[in-house]
Protein backbone atom coordinates (compact mmCIF):
# COMPACT_ATOMS: atom_id res chain seq x y z
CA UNK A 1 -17.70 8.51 26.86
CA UNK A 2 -17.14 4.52 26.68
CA UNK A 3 -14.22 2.73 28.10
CA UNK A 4 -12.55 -0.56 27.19
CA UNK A 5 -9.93 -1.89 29.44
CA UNK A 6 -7.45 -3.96 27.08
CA UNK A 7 -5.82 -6.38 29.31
CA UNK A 8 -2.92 -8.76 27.86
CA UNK A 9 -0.76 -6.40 25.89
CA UNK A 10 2.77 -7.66 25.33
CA UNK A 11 5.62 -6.06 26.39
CA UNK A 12 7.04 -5.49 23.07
CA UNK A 13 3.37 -4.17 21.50
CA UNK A 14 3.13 -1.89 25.17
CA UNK A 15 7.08 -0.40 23.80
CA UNK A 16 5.44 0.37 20.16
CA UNK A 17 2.44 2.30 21.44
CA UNK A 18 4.26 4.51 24.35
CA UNK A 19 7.18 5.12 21.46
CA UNK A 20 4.68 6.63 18.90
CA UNK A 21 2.94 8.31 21.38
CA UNK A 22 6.31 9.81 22.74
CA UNK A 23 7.39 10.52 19.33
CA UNK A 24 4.22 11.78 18.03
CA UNK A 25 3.55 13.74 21.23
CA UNK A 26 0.10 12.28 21.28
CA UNK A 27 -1.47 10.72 24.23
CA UNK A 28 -1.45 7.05 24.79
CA UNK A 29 -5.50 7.74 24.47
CA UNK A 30 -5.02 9.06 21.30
CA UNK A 31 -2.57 6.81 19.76
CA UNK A 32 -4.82 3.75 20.62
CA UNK A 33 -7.98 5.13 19.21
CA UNK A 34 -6.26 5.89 15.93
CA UNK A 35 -4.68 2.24 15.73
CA UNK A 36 -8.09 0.78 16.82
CA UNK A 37 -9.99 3.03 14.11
CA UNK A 38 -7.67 2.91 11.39
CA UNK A 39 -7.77 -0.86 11.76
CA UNK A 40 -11.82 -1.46 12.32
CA UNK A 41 -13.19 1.35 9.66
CA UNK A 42 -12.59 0.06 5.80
CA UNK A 43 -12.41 3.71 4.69
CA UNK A 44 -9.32 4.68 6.56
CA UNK A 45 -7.39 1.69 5.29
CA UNK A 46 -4.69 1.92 2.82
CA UNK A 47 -6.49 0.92 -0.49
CA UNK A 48 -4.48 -0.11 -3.34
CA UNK A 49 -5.21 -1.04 -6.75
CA UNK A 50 -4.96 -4.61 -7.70
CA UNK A 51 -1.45 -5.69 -8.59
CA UNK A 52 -0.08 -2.93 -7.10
CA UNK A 53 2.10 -5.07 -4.63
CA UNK A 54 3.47 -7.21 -7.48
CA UNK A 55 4.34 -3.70 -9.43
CA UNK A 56 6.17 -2.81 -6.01
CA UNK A 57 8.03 -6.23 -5.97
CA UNK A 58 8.44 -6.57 -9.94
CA UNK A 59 8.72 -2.71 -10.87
CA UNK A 60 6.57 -0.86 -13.09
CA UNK A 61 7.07 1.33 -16.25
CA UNK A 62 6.19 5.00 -16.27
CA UNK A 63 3.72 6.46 -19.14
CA UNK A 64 6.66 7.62 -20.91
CA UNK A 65 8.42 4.47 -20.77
CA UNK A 66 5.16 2.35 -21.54
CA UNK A 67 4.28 4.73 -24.24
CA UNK A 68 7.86 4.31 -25.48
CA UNK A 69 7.63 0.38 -26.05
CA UNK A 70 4.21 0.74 -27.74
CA UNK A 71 6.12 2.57 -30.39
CA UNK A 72 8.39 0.66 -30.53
CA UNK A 73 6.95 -2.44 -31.15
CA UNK A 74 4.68 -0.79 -34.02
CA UNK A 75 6.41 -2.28 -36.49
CA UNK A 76 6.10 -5.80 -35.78
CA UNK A 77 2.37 -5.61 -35.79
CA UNK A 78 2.65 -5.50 -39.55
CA UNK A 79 1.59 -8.84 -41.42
CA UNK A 80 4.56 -9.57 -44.29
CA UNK A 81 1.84 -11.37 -46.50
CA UNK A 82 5.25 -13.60 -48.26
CA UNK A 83 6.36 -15.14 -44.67
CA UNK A 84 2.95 -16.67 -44.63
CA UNK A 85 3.03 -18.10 -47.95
């Protein structure tokens, strides 16, 4: 197997890692290769769909509710031919 030295960590980063590893009961070994991998390998990254932070921030609608305000809005896609006169 490979080694990397990582020299440079700050104190506050070093706290982070040994916490997660304590709390996880992983190694620090361990810990570090799943923070380097999760961070280097596109696949293992959180993917969301576009929008989906500004549906976190703004809120979003369920089916039900969306298909709820289609209904309801049924009615005004009606053309009164007499208004347009």
């Amino acid at each position: 197997m490979n080694q990397i030295t990582v020299r440079g960590i700050p104190p506050e980063l070093e706290k982070r890692i040994r916490r997660k590893a304590k709390t996880t009961g992983k190694s620090l070994n361990k810990v570090m290769l799943e923070l380097i991998g999760g961070s280097t390998d596109p696949g293992k990254r959180d993917k969301k769909p576009a929008g989906a932070s500004l549906a976190e921030l703004a809120g979003g609608w369920s089916e039900k509710e969306a298909r709820e305000f289609e209904e309801s809005l049924r009615g005004f896609e009606e053309i009164d031919e007499a208004t347009w006169r």
